[in-house]
N, C-alpha and C. Protein backbone atom coordinates (compact mmCIF):
# COMPACT_ATOMS: atom_id res chain seq x y z
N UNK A 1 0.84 -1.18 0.00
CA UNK A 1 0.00 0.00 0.00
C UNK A 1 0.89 1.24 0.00
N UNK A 2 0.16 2.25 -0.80
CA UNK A 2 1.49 3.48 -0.68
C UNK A 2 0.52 4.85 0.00
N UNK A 3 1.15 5.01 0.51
CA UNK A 3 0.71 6.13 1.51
C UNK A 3 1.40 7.12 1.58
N UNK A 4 0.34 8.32 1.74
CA UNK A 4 0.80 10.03 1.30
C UNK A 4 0.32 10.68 2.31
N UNK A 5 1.22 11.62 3.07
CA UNK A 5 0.83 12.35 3.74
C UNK A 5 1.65 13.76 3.38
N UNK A 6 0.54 15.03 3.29
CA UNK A 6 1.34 16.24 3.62
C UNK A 6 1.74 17.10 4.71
N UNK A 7 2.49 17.87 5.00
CA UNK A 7 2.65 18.61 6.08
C UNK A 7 3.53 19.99 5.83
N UNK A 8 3.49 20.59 6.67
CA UNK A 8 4.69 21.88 6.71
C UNK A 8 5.73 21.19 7.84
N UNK A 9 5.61 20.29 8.81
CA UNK A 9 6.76 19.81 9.09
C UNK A 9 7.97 21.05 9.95
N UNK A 10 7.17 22.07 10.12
CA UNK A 10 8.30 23.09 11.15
C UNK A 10 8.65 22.88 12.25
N UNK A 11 9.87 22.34 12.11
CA UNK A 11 10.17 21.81 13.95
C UNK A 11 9.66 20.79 14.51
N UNK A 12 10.16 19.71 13.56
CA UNK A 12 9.57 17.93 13.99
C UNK A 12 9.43 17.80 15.25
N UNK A 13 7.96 18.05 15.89
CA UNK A 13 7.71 17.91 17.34
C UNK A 13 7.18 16.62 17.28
N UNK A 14 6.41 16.15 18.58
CA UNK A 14 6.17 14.69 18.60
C UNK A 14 4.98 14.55 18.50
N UNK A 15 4.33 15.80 17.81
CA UNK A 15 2.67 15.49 16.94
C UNK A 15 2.65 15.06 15.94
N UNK A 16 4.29 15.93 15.00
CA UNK A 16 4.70 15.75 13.57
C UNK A 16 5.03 14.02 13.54
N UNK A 17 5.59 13.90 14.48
CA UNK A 17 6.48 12.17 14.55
C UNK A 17 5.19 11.15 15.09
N UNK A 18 4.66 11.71 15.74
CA UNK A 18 3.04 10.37 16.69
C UNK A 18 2.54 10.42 14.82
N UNK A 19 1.93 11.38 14.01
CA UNK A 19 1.36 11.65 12.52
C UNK A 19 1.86 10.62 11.51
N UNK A 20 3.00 11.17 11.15
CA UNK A 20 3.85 9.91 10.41
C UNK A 20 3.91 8.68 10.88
N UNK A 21 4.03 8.42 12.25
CA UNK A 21 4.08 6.92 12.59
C UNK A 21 2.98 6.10 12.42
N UNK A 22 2.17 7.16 12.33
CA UNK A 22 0.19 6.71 11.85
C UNK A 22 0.40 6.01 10.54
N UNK A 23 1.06 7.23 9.92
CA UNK A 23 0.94 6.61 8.20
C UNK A 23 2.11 5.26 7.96
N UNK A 24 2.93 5.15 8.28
CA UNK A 24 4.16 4.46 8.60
C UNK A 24 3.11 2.85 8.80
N UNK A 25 2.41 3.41 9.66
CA UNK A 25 1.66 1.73 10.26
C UNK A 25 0.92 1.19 9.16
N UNK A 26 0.26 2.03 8.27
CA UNK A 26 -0.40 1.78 7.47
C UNK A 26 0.30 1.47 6.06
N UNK A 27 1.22 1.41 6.15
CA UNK A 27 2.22 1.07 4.91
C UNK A 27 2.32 -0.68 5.07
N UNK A 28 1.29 -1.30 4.23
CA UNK A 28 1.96 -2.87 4.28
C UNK A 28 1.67 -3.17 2.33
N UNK A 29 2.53 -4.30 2.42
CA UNK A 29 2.74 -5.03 1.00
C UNK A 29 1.05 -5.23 0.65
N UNK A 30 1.23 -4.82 -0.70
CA UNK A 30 -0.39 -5.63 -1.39
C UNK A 30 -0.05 -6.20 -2.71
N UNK A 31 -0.71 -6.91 -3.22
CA UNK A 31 -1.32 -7.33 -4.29
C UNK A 31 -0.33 -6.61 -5.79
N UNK A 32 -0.67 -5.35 -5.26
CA UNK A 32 -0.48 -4.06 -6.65
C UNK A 32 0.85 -3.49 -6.26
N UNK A 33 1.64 -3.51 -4.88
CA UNK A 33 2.72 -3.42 -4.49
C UNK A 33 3.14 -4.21 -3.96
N UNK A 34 4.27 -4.67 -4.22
CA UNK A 34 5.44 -5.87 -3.52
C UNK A 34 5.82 -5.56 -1.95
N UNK A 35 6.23 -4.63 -1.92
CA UNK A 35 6.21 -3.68 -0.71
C UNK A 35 5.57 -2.33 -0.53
N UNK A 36 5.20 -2.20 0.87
CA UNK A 36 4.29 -0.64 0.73
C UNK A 36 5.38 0.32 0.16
N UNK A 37 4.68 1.72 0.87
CA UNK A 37 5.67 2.93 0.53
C UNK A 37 5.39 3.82 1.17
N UNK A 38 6.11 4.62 1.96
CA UNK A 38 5.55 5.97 2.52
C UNK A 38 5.69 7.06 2.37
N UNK A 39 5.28 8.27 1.57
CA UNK A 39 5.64 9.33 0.76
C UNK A 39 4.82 10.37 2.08
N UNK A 40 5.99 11.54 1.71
CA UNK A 40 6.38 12.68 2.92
C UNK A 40 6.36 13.91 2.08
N UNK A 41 4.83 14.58 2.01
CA UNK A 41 5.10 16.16 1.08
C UNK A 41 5.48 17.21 2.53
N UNK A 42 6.81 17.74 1.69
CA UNK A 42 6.83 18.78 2.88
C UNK A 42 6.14 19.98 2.34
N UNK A 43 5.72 20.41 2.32
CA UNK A 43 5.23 22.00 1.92
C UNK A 43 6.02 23.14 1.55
N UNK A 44 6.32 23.66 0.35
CA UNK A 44 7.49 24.74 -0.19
C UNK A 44 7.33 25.61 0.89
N UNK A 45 8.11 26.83 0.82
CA UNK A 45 8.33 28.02 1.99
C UNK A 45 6.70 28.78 1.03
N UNK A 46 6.76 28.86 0.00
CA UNK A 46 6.05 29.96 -0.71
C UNK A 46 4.50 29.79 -0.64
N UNK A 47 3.99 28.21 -0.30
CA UNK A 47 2.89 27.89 -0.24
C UNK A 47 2.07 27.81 1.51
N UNK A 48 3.51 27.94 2.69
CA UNK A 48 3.17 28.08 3.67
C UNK A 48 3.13 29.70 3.84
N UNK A 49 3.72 30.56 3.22
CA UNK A 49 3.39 31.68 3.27
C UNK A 49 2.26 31.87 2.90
N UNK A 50 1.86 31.74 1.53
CA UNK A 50 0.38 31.73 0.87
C UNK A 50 -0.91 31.16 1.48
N UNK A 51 -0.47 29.54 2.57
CA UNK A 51 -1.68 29.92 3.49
C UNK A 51 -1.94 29.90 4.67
N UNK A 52 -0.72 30.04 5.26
CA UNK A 52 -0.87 30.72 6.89
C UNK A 52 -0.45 32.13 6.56
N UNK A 53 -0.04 32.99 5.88
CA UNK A 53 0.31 34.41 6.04
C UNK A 53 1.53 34.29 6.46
N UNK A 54 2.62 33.53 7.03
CA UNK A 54 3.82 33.76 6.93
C UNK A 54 4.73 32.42 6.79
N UNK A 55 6.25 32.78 6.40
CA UNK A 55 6.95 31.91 6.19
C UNK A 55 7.24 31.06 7.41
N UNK A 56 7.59 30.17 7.29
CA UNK A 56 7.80 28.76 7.95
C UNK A 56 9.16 29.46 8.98
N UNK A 57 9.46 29.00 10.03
CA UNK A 57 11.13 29.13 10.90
C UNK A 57 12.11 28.61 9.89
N UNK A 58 12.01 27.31 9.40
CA UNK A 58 12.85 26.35 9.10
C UNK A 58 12.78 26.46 7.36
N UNK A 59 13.72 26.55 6.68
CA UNK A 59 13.37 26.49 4.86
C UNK A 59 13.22 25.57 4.93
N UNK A 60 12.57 25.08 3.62
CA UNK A 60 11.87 23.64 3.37
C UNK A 60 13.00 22.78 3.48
N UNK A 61 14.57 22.81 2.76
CA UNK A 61 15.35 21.74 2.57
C UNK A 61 15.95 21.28 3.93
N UNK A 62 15.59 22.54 4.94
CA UNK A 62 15.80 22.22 6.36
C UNK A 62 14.59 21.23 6.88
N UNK A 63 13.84 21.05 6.76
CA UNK A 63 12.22 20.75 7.36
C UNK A 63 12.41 19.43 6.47
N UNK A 64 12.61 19.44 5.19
CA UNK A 64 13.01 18.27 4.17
C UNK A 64 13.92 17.18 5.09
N UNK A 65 14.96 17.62 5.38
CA UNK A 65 16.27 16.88 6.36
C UNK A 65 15.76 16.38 7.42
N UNK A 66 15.29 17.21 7.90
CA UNK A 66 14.67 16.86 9.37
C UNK A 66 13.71 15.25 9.53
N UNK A 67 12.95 15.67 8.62
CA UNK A 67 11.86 14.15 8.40
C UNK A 67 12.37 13.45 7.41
N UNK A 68 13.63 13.55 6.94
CA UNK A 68 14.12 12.23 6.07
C UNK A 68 14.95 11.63 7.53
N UNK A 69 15.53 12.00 8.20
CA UNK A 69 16.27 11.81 9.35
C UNK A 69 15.56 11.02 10.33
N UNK A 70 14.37 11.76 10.71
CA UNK A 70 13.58 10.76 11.50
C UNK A 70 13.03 9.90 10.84
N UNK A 71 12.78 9.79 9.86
CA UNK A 71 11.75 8.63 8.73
C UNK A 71 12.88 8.16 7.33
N UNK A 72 13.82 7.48 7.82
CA UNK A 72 14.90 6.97 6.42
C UNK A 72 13.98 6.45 5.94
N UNK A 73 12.85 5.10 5.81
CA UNK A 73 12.15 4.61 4.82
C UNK A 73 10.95 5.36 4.26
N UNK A 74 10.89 6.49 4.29
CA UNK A 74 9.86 6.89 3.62
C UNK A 74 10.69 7.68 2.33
N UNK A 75 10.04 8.10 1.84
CA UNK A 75 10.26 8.99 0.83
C UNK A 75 9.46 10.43 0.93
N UNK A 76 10.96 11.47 0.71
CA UNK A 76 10.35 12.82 1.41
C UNK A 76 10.20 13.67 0.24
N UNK A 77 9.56 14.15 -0.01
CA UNK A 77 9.45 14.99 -1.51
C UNK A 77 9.15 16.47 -0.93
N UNK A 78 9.59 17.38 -1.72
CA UNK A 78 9.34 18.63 -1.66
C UNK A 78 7.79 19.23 -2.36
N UNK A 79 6.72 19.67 -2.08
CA UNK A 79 5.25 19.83 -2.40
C UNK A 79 5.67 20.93 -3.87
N UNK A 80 4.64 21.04 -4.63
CA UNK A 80 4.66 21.78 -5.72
C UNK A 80 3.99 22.90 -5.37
N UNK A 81 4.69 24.14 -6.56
CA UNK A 81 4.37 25.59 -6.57
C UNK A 81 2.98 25.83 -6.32
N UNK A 82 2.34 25.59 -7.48
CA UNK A 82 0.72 26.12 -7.88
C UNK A 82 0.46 24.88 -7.93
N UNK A 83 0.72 23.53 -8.43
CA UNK A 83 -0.25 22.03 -8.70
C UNK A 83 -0.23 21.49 -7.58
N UNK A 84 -0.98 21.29 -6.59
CA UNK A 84 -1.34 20.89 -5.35
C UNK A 84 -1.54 19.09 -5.78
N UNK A 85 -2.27 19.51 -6.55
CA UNK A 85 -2.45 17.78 -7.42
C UNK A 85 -1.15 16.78 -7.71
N UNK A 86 -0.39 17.62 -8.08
CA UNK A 86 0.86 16.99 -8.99
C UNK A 86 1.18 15.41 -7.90
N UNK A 87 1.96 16.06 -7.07
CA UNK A 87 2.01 14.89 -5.84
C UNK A 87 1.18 13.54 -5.88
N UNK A 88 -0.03 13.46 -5.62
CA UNK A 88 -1.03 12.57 -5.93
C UNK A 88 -0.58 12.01 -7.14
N UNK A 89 -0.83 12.99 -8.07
CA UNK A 89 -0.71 12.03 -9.71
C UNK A 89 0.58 11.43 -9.73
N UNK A 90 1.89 11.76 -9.49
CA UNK A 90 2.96 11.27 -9.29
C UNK A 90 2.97 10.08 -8.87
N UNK A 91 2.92 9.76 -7.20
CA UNK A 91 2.90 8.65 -6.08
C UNK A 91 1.77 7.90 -6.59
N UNK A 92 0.76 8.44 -6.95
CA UNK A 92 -0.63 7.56 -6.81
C UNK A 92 -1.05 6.75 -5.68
N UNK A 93 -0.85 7.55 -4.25
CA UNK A 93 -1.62 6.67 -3.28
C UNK A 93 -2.52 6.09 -3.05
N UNK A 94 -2.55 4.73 -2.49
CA UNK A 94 -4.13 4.08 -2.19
C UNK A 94 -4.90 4.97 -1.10
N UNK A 95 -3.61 5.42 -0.20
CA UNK A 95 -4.28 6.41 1.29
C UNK A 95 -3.79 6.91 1.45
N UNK A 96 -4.27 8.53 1.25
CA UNK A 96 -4.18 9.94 1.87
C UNK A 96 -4.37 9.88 3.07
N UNK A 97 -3.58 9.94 4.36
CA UNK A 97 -3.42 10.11 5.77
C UNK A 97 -3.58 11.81 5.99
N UNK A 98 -4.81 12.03 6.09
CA UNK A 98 -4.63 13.89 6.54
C UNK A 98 -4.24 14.15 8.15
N UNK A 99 -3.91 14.95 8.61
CA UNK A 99 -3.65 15.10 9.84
C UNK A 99 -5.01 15.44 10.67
N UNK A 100 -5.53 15.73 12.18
CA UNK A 100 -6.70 15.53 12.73
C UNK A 100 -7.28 16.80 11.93
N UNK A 101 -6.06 18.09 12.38
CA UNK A 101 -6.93 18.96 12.01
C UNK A 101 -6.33 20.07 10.95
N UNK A 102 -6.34 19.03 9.81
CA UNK A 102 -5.35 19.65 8.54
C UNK A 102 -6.73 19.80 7.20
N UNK A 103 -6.22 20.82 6.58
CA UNK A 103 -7.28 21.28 5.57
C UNK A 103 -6.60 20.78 3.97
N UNK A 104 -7.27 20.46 3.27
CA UNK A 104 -6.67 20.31 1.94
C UNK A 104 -6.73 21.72 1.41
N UNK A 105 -5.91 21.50 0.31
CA UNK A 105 -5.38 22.52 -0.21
C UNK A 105 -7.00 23.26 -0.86
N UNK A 106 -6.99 24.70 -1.70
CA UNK A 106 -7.70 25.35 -2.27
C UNK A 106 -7.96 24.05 -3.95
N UNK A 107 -8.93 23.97 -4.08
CA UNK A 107 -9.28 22.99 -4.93
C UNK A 107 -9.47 21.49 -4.82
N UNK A 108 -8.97 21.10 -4.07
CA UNK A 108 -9.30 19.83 -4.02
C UNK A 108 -9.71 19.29 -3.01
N UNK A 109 -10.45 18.55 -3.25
CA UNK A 109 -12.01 17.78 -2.08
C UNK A 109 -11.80 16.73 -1.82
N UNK A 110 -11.76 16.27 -0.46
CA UNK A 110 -12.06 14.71 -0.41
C UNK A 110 -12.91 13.75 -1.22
N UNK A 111 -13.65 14.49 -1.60
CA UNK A 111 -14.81 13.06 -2.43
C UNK A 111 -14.07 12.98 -4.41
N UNK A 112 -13.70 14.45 -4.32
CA UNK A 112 -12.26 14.26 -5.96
C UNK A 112 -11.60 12.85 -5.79
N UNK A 113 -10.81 13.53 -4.22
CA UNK A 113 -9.77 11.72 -4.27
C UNK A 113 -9.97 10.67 -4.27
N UNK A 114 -11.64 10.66 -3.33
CA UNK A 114 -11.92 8.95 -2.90
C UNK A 114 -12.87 8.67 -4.78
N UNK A 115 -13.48 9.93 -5.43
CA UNK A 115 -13.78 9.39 -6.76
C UNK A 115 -12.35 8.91 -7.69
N UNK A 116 -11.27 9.34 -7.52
CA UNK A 116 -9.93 8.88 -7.61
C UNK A 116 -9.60 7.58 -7.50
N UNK A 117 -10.12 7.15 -6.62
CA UNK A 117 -9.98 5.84 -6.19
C UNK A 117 -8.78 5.98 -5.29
N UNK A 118 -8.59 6.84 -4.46
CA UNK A 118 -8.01 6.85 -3.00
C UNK A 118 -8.19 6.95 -1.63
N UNK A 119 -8.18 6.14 -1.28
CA UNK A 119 -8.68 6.66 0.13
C UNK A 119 -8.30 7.62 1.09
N UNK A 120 -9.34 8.00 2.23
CA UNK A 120 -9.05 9.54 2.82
C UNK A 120 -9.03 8.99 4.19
N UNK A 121 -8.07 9.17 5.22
CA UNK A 121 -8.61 9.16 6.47
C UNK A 121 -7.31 10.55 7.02
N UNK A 122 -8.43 10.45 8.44
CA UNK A 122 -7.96 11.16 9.50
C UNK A 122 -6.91 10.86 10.32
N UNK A 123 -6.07 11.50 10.49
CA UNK A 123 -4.94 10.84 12.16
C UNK A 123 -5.59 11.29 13.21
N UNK A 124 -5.18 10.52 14.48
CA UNK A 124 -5.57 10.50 15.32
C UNK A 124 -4.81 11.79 16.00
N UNK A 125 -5.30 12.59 17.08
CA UNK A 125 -4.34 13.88 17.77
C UNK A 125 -3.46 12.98 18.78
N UNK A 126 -2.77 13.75 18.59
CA UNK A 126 -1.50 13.23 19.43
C UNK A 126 -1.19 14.34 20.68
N UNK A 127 -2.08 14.66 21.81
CA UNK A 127 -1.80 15.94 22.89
C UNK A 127 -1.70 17.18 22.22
N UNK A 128 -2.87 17.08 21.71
CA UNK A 128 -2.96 18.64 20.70
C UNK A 128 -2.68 20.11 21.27
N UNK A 129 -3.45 20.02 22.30
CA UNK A 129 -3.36 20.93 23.40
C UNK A 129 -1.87 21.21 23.96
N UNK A 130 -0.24 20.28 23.61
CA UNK A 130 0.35 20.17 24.06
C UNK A 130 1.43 20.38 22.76
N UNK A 131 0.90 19.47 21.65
CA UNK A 131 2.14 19.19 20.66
C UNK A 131 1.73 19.82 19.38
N UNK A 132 1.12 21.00 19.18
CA UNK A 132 0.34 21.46 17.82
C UNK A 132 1.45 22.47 17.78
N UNK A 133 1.77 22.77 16.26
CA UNK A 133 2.79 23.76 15.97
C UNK A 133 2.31 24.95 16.72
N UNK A 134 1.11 25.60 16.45
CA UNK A 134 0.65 26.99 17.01
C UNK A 134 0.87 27.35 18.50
N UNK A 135 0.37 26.30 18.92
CA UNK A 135 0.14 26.49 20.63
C UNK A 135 2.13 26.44 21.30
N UNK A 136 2.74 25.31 20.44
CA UNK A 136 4.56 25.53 20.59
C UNK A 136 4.88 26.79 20.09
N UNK A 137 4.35 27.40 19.22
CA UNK A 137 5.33 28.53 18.43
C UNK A 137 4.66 29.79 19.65
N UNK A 138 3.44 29.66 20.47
CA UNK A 138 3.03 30.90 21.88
C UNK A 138 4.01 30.26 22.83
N UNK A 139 4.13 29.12 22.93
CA UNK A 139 4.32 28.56 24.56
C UNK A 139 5.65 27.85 23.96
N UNK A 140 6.88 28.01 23.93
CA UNK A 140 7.78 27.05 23.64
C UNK A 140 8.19 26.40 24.71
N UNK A 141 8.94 25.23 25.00
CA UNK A 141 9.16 24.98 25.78
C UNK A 141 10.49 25.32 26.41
N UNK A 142 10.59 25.24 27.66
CA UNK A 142 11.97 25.77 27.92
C UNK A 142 13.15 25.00 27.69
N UNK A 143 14.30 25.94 27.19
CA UNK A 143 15.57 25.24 26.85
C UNK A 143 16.47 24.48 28.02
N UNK A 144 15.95 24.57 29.22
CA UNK A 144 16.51 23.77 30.67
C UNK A 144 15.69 23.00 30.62
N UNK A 145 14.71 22.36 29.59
CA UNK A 145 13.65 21.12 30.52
C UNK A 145 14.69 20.13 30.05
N UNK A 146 14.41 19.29 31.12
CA UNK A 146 14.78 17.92 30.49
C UNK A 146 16.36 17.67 30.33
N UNK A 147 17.53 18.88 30.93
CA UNK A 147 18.49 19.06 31.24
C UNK A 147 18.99 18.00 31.90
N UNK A 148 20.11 17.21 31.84
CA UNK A 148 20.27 16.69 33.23
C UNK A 148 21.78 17.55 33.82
N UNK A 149 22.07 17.45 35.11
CA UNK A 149 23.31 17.82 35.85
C UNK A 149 24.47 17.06 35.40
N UNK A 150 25.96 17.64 34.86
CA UNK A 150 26.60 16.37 34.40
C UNK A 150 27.98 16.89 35.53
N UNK A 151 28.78 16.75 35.46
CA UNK A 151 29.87 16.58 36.66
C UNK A 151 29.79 15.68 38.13
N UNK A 152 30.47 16.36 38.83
CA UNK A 152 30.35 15.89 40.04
C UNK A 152 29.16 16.19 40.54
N UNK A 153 28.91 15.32 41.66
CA UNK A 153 28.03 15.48 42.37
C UNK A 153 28.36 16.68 43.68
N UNK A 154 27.36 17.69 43.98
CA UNK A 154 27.40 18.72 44.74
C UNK A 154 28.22 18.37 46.04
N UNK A 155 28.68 19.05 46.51
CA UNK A 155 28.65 18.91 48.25
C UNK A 155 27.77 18.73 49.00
N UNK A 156 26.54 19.66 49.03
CA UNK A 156 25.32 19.80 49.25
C UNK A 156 24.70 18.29 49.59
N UNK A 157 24.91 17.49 48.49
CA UNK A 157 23.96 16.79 48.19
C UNK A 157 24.21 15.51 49.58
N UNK A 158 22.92 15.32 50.17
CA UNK A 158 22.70 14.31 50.84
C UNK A 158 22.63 15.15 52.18
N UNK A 159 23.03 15.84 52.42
CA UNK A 159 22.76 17.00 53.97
C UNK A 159 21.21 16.99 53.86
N UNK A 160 21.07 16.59 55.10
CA UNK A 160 19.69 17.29 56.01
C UNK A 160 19.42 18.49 56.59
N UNK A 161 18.81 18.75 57.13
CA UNK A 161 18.56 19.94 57.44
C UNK A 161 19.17 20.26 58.36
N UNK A 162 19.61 19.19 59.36
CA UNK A 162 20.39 19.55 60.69
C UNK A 162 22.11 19.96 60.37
N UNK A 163 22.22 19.64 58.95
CA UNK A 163 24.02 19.93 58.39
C UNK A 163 24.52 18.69 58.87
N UNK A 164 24.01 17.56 58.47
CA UNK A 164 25.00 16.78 58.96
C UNK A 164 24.35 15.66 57.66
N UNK A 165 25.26 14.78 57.09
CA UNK A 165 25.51 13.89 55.91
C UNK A 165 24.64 12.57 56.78
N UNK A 166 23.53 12.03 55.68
CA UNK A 166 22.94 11.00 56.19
C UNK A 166 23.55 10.08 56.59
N UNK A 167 23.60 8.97 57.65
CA UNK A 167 24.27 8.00 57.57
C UNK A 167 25.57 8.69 58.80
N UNK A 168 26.04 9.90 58.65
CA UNK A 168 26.85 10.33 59.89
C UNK A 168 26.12 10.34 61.30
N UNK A 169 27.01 10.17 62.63
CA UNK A 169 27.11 9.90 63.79
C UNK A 169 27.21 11.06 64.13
N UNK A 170 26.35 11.53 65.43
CA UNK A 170 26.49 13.05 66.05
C UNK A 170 27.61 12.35 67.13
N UNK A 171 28.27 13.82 66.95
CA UNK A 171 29.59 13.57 68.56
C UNK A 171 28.97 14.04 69.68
């Protein structure tokens, strides 16, 4: 089965990666393919400008790298100028994987593709409230989370409150 998903892909968070692993699952051998396939449109800089109103953080061949890196078996393609279609006609997927809450492009309809003879489904959200580009690009997370301490261990460490090292004997 060959499977297509698009995205803008800015800053492979773990909504972008839970998404793909959706489509990833759905990639098995059929009949009409020997082995599945998993095809990765990233979205040009010029078409995320055109429909969120601004350019992406990351240029596409950056955003391109990024999800060939996390996803070696898929295949990552760069999305077209003006033919939103092209992609489709290219790959010819059996299943379009859209994201929960992703819009198709200006022109083309779900019932175009499934008269196509492709199928359409939804991904499931992955902590939307938590892992959605918009709500990361207000609220980033902080660059100390998830830090760990590397050297020695403190002096400090293991004193009680009375100043004296657990496990020590009062005189």
């Amino acid at each position: 089965m060959r499977v297509l998903v698009f995205g803008t892909f800015d800053g492979l968070h773990p909504g972008h990666r839970f998404f793909i692993s959706q489509a990833e699952k759905r990639v098995v051998p059929t009949a009409k393919y020997e082995r599945g396939e998993l095809f990765v449109v990233v979205a040009r800089d010029a078409n995320v400008k055109r429909f969120k109103g601004k350019l992406p953080e990351r240029p596409q061949a950056q955003r391109r790298r990024e999800v060939e890196r996390a996803f070696p078996e898929a295949r990552v393609l760069i999305g077209e100028v003006d033919d939103y279609f092209l992609p489709v006609l290219t790959v010819k997927p059996d299943l379009i994987l859209l994201g929960y809450d992703q819009k198709l492009p200006p022109g083309v309809e779900e019932r175009d593709l499934r008269e196509a003879g492709i199928d359409v489904e939804r991904a499931k959200p992955f902590k939307p409230k938590k892992y959605k580009s918009s709500v990361l690009r207000k609220h980033p997370p902080s660059p100390l989370r998830g830090l760990r301490r590397t050297g020695p261990p403190s002096p400090l460490r293991g004193l009680r409150r009375t100043g004296k090292r657990q496990g020590e004997k009062r005189r």
